[in-house]
C-alpha atoms as a PDB file:
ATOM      1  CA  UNK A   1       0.000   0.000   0.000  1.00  0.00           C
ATOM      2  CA  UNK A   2       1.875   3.253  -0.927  1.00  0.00           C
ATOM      3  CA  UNK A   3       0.467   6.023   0.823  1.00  0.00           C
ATOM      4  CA  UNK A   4       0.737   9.662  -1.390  1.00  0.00           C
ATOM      5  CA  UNK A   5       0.964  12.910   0.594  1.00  0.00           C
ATOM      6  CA  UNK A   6      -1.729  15.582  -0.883  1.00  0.00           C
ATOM      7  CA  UNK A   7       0.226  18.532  -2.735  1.00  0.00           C
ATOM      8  CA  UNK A   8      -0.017  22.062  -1.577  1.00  0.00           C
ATOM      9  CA  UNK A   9      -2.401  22.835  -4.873  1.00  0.00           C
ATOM     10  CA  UNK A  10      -4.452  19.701  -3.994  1.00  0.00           C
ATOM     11  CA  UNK A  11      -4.979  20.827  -0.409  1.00  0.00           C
ATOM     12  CA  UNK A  12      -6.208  24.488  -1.907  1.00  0.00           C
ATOM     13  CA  UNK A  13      -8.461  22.821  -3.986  1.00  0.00           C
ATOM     14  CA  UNK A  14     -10.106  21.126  -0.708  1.00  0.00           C
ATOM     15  CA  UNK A  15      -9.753  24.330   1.074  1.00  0.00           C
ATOM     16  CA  UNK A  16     -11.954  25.802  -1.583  1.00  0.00           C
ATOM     17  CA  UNK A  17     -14.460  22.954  -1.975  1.00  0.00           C
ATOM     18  CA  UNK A  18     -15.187  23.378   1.892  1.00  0.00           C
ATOM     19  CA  UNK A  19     -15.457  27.097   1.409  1.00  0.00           C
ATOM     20  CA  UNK A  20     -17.792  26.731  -1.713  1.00  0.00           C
ATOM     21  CA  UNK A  21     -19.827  23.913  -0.074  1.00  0.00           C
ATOM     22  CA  UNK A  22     -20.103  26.138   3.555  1.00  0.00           C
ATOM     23  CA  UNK A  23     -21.718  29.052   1.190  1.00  0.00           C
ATOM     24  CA  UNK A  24     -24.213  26.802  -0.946  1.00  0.00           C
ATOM     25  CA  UNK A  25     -25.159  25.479   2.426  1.00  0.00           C
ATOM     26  CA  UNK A  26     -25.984  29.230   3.640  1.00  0.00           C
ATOM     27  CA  UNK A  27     -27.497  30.376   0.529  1.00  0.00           C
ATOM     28  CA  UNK A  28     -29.581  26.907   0.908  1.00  0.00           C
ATOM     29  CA  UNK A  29     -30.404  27.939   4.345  1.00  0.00           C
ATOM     30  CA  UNK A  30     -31.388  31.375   3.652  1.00  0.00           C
ATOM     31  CA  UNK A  31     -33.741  30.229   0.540  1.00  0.00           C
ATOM     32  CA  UNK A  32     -35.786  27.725   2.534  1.00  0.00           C
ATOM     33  CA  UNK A  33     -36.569  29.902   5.295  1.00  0.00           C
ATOM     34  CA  UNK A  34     -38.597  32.253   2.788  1.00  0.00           C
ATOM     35  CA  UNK A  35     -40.267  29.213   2.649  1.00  0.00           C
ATOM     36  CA  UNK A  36     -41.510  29.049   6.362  1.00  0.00           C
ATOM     37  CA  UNK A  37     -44.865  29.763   7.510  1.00  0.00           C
ATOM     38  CA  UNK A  38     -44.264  31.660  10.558  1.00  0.00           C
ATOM     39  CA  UNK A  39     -46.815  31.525  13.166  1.00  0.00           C
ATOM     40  CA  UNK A  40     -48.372  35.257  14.676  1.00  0.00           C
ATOM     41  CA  UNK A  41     -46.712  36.479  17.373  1.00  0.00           C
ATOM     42  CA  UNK A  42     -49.927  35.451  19.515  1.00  0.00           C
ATOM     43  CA  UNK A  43     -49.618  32.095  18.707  1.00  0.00           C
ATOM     44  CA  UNK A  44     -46.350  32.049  19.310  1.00  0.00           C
ATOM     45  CA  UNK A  45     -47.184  33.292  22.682  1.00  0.00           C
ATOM     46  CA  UNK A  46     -49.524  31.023  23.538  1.00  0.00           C
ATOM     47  CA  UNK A  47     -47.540  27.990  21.870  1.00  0.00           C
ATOM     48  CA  UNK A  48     -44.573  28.954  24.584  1.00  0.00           C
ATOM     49  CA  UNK A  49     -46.754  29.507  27.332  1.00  0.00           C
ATOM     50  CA  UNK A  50     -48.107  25.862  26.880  1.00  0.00           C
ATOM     51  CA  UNK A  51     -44.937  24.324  26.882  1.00  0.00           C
ATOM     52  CA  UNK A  52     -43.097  26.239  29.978  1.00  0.00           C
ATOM     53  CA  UNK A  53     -46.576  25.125  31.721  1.00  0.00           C
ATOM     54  CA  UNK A  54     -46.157  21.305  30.737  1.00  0.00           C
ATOM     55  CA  UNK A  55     -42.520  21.773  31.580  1.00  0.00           C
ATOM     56  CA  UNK A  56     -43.553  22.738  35.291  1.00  0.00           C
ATOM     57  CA  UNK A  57     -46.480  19.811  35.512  1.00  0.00           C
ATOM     58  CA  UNK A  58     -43.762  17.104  34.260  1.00  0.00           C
ATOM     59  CA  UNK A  59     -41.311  18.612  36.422  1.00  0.00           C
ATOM     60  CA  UNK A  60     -43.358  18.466  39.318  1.00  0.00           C
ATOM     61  CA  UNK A  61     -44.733  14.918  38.780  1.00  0.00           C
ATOM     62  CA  UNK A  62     -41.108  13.588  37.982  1.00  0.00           C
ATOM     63  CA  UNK A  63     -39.961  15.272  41.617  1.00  0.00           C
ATOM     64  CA  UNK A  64     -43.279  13.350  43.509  1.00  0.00           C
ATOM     65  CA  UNK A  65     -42.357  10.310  41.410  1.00  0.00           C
ATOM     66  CA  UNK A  66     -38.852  10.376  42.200  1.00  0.00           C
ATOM     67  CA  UNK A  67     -39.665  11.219  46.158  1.00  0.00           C
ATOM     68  CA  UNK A  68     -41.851   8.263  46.454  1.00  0.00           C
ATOM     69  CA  UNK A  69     -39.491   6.014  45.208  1.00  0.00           C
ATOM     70  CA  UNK A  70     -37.121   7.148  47.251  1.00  0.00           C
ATOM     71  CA  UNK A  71     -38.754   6.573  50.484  1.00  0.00           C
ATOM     72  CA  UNK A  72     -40.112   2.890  49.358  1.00  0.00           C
ATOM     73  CA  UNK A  73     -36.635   2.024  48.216  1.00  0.00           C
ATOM     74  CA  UNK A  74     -35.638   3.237  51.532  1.00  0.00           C
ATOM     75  CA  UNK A  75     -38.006   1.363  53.960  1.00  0.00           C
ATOM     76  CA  UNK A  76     -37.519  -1.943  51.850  1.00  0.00           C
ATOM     77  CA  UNK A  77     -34.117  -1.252  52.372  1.00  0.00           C
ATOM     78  CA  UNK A  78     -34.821  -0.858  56.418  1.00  0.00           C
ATOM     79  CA  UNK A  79     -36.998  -4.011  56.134  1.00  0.00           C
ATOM     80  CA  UNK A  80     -33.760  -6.150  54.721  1.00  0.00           C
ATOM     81  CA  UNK A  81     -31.106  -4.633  57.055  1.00  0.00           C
END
């Protein structure tokens, strides 16, 4: 197996594939979001609002969850020892 080291005009040529690719990518980018439907800022609102509330509910029932647990694992624990 003969490995070949890349020549200084071959590693430009990689540099500027990279470069060219990065600003397709962007200009990609920027064309599909003129595509987006945005929502209106009040639905936006309320869309948020709903999910920081959820966020607090699951928190909550994840910390009960997690406390009960805690104290069964803890008095079978008690019960072996």
């Amino acid at each position: 197996m003969i490995v070949r080291a890349e020549t200084t005009s071959e590693k430009i040529d990689v540099r500027r594939n990279v470069i060219q690719s990065i600003k397709d990518y962007v200009k990609d980018v920027r064309v599909e979001m003129t595509k987006v439907s945005w929502p209106p800022r009040a639905e936006l609102r309320e869309s948020t609002m709903v999910v920081i509330v959820m966020v607090f509910i699951m928190a909550v029932f994840i910390g009960i969850v997690d406390r009960a647990l805690s104290y069964a694992f803890e008095a079978f624990i008690r019960l072996l020892g």
